[in-house]
Protein backbone atom coordinates (compact mmCIF):
# COMPACT_ATOMS: atom_id res chain seq x y z
CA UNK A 1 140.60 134.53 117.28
CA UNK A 2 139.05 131.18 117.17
CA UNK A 3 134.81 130.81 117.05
CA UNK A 4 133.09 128.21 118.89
CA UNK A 5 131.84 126.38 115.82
CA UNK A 6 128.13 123.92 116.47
CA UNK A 7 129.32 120.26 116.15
CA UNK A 8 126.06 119.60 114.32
CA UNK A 9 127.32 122.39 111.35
CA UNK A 10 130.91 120.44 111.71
CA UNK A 11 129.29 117.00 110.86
CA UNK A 12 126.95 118.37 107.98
CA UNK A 13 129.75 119.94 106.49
CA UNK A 14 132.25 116.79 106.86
CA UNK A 15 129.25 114.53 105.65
CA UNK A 16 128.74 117.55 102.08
CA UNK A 17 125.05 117.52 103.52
CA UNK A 18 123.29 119.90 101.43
CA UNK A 19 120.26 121.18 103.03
CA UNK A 20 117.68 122.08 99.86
CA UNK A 21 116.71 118.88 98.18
CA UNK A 22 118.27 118.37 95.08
CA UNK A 23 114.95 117.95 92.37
CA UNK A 24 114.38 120.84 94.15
CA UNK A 25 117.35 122.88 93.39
CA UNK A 26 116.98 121.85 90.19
CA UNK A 27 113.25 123.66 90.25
CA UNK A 28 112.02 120.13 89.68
CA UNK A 29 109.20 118.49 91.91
CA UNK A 30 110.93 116.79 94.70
CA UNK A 31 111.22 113.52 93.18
CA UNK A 32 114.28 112.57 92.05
CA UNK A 33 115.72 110.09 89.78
CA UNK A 34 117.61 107.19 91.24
CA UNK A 35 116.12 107.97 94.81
CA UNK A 36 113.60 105.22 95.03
CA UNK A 37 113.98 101.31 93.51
CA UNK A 38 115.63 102.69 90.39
CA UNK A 39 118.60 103.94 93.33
CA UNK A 40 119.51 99.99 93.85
CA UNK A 41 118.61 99.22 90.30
CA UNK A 42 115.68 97.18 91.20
CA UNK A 43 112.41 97.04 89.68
CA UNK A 44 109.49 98.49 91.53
CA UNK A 45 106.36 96.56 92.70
CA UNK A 46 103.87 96.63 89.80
CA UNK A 47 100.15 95.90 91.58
CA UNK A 48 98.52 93.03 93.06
CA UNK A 49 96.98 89.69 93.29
CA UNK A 50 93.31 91.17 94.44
CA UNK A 51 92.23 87.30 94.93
CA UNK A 52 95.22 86.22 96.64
CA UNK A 53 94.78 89.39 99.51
CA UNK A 54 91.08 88.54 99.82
CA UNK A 55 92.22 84.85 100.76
CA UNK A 56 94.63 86.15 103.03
CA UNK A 57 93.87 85.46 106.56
CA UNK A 58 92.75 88.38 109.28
CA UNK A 59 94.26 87.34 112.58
CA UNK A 60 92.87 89.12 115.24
CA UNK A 61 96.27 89.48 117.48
CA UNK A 62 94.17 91.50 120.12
CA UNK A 63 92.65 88.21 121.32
CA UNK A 64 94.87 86.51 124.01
CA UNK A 65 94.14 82.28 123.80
CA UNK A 66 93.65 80.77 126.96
CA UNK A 67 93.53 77.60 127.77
CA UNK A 68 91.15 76.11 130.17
CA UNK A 69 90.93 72.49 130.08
CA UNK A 70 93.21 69.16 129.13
CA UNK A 71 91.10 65.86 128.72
CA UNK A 72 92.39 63.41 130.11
CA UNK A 73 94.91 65.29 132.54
CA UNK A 74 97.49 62.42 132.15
CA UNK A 75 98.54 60.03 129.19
CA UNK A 76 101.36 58.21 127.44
CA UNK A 77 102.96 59.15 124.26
CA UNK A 78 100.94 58.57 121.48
CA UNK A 79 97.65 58.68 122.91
CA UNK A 80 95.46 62.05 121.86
CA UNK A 81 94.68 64.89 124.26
CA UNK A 82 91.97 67.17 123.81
CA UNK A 83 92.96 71.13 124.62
CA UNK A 84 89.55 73.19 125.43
CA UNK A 85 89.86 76.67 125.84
CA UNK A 86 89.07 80.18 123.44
CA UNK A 87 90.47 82.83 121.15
CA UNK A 88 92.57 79.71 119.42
CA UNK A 89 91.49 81.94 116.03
CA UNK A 90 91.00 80.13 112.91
CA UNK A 91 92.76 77.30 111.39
CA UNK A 92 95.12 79.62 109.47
CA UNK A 93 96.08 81.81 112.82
CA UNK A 94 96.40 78.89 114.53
CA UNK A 95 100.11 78.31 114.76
CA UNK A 96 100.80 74.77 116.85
CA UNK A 97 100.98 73.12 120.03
CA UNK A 98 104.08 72.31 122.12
CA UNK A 99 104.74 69.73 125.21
CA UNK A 100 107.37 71.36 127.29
CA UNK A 101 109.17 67.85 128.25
CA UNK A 102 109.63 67.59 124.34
CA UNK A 103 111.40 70.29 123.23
CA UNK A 104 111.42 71.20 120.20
CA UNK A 105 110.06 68.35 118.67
CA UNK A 106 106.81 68.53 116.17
CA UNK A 107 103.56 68.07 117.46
CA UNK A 108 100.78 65.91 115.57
CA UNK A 109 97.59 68.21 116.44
CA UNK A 110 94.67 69.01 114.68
CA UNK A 111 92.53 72.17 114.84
CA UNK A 112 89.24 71.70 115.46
CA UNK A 113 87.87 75.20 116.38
CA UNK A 114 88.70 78.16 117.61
CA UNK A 115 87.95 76.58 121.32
CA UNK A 116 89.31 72.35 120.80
CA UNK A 117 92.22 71.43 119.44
CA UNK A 118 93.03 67.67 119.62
CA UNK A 119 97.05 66.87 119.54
CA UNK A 120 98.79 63.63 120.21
CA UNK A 121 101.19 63.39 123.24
CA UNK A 122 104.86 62.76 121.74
CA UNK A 123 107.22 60.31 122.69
CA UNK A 124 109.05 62.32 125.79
CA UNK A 125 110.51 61.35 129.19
CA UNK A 126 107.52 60.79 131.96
CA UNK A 127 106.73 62.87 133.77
CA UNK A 128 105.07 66.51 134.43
CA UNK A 129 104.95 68.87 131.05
CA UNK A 130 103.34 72.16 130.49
CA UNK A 131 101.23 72.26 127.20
CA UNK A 132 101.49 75.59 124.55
CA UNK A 133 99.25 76.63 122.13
CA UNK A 134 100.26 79.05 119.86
CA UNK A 135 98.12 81.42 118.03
CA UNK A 136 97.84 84.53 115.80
CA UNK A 137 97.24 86.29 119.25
CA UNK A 138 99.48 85.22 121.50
CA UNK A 139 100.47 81.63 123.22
CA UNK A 140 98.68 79.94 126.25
CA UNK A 141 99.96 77.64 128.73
CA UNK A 142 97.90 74.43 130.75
CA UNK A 143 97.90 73.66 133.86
CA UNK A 144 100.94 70.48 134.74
CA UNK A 145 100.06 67.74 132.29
CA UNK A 146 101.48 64.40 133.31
CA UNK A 147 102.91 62.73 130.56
CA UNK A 148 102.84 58.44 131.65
CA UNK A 149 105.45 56.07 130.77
CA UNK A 150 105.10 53.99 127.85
């Protein structure tokens, strides 16, 4: 009496799913009014600032940074550090430095090239700290860094 009935032809015919697109039912192309921006009432994209995407930085996110050396290997806060390593990208892939025993806190730095950055140690508990960099490609970590009381 009853037929075993496909739970997938159940839910398209709870949801009305109609299978043949409408512009096409219509015999018009399958565009459709209303189905793209013009659905949420929203004005499309019109073109593009050619000078602003040549300006636009490539970061190369295939090249992991790696840190190899911290000059000096200890220092108080407020004295600079100088981070040697490579693949620290350009100045606009290069994304910032972090002392572990800081937190969160910002980090004066400034970008030298892509293998020396120079950043100033903040004002954190002494101590041993891990220093980040953080780049287009990735983030690298030093070697323990001892940060000295004041």
């Amino acid at each position: 009496m009853w037929k075993r009935v496909s739970p997938v032809l159940v839910l398209l015919l709870i949801t009305g799913f109609v299978a043949v697109p409408v512009g096409v039912a219509r015999g018009e192309g399958a565009n459709v009014e209303g189905s793209g921006f013009s659905l949420f009432d929203m004005e499309s994209i019109k073109g593009f600032d050619a000078q602003k995407v040549e300006k636009d930085p490539v970061c190369d996110r295939t090249k992991r940074p790696k840190i190899l050396k911290v000059e000096p290997d200890e220092a108080k806060p407020g004295e600079k550090v100088v981070i040697k390593g490579e693949n620290f990208g350009t100045k606009e892939c290069f994304h910032g430095v972090a002392f572990s025993a800081a937190g969160s806190a910002q980090i004066e730095y400034k970008f030298v090239n892509e293998t020396t950055i120079e950043a100033v140690v903040p004002d954190a508990k002494a101590g041993m700290s891990f220093i980040d960099v953080v780049t287009g490609g990735g983030n690298a970590r030093s070697k323990a860094f001892l940060i000295k009381s004041k």
